[in-house]
Protein backbone atom coordinates (compact mmCIF):
# COMPACT_ATOMS: atom_id res chain seq x y z
CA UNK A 1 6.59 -6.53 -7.41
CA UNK A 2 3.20 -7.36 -9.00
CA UNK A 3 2.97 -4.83 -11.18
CA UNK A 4 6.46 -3.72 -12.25
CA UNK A 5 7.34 -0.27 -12.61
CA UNK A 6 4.15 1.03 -10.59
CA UNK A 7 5.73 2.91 -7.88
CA UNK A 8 9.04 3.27 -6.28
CA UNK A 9 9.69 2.94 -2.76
CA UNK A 10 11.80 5.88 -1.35
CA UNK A 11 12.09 5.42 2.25
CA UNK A 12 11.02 2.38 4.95
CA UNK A 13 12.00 2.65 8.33
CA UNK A 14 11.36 0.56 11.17
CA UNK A 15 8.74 1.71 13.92
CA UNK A 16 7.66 0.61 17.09
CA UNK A 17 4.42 -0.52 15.84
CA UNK A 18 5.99 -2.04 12.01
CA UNK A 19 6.87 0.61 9.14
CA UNK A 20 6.90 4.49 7.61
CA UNK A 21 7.21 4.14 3.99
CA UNK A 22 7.23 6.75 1.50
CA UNK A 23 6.50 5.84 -1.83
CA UNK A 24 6.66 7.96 -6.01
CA UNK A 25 3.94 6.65 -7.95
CA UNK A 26 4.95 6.05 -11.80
CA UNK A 27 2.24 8.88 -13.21
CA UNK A 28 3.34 7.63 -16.75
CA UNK A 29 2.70 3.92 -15.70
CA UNK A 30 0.58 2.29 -18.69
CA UNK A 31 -2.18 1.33 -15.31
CA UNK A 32 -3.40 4.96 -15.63
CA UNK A 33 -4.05 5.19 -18.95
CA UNK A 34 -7.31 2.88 -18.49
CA UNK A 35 -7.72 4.20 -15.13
CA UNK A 36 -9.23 6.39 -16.42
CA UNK A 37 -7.87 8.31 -19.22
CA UNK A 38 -7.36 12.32 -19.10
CA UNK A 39 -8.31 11.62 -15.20
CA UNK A 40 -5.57 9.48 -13.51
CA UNK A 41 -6.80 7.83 -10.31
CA UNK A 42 -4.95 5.00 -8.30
CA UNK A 43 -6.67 2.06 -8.27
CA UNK A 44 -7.60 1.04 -4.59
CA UNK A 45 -6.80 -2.55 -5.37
CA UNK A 46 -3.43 -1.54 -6.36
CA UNK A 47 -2.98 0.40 -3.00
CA UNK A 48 -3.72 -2.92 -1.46
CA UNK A 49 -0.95 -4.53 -3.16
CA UNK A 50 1.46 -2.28 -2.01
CA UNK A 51 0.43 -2.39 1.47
CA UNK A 52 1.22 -6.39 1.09
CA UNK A 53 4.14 -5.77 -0.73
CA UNK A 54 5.71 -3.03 1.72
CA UNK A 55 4.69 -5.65 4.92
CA UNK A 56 6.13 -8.57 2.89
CA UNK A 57 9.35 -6.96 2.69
CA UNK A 58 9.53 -5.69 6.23
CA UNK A 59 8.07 -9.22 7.91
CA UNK A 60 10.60 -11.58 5.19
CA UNK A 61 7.24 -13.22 4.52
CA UNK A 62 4.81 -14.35 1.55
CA UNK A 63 1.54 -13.48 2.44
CA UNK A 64 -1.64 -14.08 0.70
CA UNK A 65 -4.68 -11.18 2.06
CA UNK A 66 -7.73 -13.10 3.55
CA UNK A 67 -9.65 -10.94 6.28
CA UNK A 68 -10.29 -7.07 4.86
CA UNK A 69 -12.10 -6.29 7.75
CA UNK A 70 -11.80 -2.30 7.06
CA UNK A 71 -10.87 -0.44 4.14
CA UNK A 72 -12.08 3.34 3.52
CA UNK A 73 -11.23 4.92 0.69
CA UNK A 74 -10.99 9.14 1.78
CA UNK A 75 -9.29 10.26 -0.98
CA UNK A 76 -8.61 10.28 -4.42
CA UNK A 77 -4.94 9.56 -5.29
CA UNK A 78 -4.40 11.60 -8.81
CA UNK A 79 -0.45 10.54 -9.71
CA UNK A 80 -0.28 13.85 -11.48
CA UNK A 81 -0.68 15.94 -8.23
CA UNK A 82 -0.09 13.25 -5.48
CA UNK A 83 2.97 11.22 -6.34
CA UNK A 84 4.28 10.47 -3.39
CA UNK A 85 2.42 8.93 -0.31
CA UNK A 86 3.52 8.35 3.15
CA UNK A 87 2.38 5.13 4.86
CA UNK A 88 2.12 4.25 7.84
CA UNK A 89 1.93 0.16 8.43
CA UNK A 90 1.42 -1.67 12.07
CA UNK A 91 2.38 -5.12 11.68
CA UNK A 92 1.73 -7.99 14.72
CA UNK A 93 2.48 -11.34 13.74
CA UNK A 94 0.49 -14.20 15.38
CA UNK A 95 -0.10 -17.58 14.75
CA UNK A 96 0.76 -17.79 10.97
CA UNK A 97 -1.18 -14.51 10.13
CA UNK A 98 0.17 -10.77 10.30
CA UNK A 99 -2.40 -8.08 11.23
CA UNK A 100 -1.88 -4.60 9.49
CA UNK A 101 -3.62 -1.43 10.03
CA UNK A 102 -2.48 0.92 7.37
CA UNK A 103 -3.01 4.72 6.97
CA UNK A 104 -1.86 6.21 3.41
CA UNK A 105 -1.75 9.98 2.84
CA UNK A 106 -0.15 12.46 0.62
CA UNK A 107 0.40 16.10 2.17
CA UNK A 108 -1.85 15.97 4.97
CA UNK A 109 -4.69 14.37 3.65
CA UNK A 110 -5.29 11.09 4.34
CA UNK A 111 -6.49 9.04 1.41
CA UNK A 112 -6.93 5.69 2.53
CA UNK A 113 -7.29 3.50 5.71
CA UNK A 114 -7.38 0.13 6.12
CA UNK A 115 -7.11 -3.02 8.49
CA UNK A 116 -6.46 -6.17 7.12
CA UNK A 117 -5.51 -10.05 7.61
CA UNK A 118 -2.48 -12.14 5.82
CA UNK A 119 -1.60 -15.78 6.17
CA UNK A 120 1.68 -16.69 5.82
CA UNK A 121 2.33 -18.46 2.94
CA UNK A 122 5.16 -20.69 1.83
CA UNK A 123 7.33 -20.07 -1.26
């Protein structure tokens, strides 16, 4: 984990498509009180990173992020009233890159979208 103690995945299951995941974002983490203070919001960069974590885990793979060919940013994601997020990850693995289209929601609104190009990496 990048940045340790951030969030807490509390479900991943398998899908036909790649992985559900449910995660509890840390509202105390020290990230939020820069970002921005008296007005938590989850960075979008940070969403990112759990995306790649969440698909490294499931594919056994490094990956390093080089082709963000979509990313929309729907909703704001305050860890005070939204800490936990459902996400929904389609993997395909070709050719020493895994595709992902994401969609990341809490309740039922969905906060963030995004398709998006690893290589594999070694180490």
């Amino acid at each position: 984990m990048l940045i340790e103690g951030l969030y807490k995945a509390t479900a991943n299951e398998k899908t036909a498509e790649g992985i559900s995941a449910k995660v509890h974002l840390n509202k105390d983490h020290a990230i939020f009180k820069g970002h921005f203070p008296g007005n938590p919001v989850m960075p979008g960069v940070c969403m990112i990173q759990i995306i790649k974590e969440l698909t490294e885990e499931a594919t056994g793979k490094n990956l390093f992020l080089t082709v963000s060919s979509n990313i929309k940013f729907m909703a704001i994601i305050n860890p005070e009233k939204n800490p936990d997020l459902q996400l929904a990850i389609d993997i395909a693995q070709e050719n020493g890159e895994v595709k992902v289209k994401n969609t990341t929601s809490f309740e039922d609104t969905v906060a963030l979208k995004l398709s998006a190009t690893f290589k594999v990496i070694d180490g």
